[in-house]
N, C-alpha and C. Protein backbone atom coordinates (compact mmCIF):
# COMPACT_ATOMS: atom_id res chain seq x y z
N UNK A 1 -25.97 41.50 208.40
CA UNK A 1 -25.07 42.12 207.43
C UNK A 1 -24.36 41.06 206.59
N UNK A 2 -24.07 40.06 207.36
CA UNK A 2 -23.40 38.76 206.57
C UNK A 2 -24.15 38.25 205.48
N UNK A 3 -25.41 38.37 205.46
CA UNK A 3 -26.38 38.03 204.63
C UNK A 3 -25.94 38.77 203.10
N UNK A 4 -26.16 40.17 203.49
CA UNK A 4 -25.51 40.82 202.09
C UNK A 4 -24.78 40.30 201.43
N UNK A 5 -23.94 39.49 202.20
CA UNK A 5 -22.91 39.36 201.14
C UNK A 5 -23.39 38.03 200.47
N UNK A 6 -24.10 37.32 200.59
CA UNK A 6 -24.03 36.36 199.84
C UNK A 6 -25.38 36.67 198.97
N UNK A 7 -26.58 37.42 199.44
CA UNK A 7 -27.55 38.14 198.77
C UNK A 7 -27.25 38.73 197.39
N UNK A 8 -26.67 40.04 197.70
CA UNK A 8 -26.29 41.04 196.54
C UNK A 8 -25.41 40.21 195.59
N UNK A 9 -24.24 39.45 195.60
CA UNK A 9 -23.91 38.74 194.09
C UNK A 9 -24.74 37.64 193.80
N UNK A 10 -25.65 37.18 194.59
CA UNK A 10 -27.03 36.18 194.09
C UNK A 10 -27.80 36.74 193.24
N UNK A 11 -27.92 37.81 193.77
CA UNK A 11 -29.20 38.50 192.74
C UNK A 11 -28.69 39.10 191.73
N UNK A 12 -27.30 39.51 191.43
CA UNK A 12 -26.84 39.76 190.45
C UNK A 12 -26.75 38.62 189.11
N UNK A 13 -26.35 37.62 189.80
CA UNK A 13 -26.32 36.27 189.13
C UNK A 13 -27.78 35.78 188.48
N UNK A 14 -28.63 36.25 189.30
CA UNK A 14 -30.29 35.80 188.85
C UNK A 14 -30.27 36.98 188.18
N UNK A 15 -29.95 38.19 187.92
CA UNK A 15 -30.39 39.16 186.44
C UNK A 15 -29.70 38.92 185.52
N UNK A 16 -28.82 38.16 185.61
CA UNK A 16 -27.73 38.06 184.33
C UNK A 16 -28.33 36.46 183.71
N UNK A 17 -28.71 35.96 184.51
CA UNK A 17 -29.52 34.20 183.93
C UNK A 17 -30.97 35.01 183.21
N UNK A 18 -31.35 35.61 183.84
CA UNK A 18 -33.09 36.52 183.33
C UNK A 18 -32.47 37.27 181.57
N UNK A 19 -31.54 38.39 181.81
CA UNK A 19 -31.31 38.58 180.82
C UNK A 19 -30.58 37.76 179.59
N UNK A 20 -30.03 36.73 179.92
CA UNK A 20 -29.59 35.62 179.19
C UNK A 20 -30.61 35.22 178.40
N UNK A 21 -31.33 34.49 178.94
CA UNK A 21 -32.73 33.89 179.02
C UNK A 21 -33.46 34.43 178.14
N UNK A 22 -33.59 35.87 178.24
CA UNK A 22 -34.51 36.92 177.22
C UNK A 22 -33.65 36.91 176.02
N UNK A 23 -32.75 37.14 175.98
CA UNK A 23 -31.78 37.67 174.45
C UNK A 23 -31.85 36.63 174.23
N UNK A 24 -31.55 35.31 174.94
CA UNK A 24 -31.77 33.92 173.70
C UNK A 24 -32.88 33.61 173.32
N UNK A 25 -34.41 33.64 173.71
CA UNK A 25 -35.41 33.70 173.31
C UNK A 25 -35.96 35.08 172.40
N UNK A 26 -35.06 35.67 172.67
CA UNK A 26 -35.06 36.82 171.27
C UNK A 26 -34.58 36.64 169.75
N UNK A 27 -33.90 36.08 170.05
CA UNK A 27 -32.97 35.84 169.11
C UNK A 27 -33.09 34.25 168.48
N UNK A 28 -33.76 33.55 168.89
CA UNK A 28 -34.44 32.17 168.02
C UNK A 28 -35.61 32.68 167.73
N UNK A 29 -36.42 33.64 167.78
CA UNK A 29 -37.94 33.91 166.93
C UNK A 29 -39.05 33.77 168.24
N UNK A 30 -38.41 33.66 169.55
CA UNK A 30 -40.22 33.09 170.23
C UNK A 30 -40.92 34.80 170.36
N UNK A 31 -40.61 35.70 169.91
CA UNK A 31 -41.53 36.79 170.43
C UNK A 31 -41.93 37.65 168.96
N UNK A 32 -41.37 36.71 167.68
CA UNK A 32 -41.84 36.90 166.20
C UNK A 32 -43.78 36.86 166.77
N UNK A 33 -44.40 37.91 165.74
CA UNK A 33 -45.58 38.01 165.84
C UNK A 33 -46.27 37.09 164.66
N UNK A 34 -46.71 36.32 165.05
CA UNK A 34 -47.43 35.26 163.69
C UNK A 34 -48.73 35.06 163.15
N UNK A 35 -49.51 36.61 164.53
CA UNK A 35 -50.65 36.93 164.11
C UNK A 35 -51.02 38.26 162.87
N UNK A 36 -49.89 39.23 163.19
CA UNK A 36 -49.98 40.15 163.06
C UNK A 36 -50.25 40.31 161.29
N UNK A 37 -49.37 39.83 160.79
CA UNK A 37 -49.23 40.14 159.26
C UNK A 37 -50.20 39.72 158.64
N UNK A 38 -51.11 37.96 159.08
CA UNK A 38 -52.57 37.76 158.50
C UNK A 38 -53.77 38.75 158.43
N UNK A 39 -53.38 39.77 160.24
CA UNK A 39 -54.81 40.47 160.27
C UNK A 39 -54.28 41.96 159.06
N UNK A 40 -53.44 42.38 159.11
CA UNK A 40 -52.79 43.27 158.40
C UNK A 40 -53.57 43.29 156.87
N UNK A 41 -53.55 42.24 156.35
CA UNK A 41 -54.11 41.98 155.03
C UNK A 41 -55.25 42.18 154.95
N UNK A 42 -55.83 42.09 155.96
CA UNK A 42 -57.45 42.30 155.97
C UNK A 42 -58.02 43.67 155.99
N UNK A 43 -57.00 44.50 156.53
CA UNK A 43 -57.48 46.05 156.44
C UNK A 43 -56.97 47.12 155.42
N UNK A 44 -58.09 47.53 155.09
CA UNK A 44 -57.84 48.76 154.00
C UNK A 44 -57.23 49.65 153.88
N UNK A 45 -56.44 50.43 154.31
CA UNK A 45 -55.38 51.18 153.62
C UNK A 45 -55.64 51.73 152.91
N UNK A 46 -56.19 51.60 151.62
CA UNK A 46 -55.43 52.61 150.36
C UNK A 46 -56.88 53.10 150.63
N UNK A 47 -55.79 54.56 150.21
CA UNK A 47 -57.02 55.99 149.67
C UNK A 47 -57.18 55.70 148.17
N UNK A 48 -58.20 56.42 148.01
CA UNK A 48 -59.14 56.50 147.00
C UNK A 48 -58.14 57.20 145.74
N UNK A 49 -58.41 57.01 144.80
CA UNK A 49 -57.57 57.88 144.08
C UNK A 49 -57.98 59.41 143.56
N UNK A 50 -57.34 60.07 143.48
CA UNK A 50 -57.61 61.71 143.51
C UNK A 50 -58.33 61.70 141.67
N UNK A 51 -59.19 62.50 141.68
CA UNK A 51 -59.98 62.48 140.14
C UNK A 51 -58.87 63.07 139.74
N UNK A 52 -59.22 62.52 138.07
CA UNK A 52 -57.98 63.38 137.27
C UNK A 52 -58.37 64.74 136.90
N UNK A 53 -57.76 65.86 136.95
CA UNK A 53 -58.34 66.92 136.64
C UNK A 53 -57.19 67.43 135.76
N UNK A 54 -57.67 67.82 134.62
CA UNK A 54 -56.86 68.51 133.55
C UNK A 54 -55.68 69.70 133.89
N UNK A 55 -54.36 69.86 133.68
CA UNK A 55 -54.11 70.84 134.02
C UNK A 55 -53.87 72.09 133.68
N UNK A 56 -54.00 72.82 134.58
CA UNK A 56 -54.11 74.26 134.25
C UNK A 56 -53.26 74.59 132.63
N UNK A 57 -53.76 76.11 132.22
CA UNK A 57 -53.15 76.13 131.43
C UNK A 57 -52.05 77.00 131.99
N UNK A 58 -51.05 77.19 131.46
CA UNK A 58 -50.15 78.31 131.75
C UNK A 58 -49.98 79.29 130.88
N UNK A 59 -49.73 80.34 131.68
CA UNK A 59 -49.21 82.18 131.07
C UNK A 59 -47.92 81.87 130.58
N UNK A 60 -47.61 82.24 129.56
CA UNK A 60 -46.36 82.63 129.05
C UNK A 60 -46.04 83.99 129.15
């Protein structure tokens, strides 16, 4: 039982260094994607454009 006690605020201490750890490597760019936007360019996207078709006439 004595163990607990020095266990449970250890491991509290090791999630708070882990989450440290993550938000500062968040937050300088290491998980920026530097592949993504080159392959992006390479794929097609655009639709075709719709034929022009005259428009209707209208009823008055």
């Amino acid at each position: 039982m004595e163990a607990l006690y020095l266990l449970i605020p250890l491991s509290v201490v090791v999630v708070f260094i882990a989450l440290w750890v993550y938000f500062t490597a968040s937050d300088s760019g290491q998980f920026d994607d530097l592949v993504g936007p080159g392959l992006r360019v390479l794929q097609d996207d655009d639709t075709p454009a719709e034929a022009a078709t005259p428009p209707a006439p209208q009823r008055e």
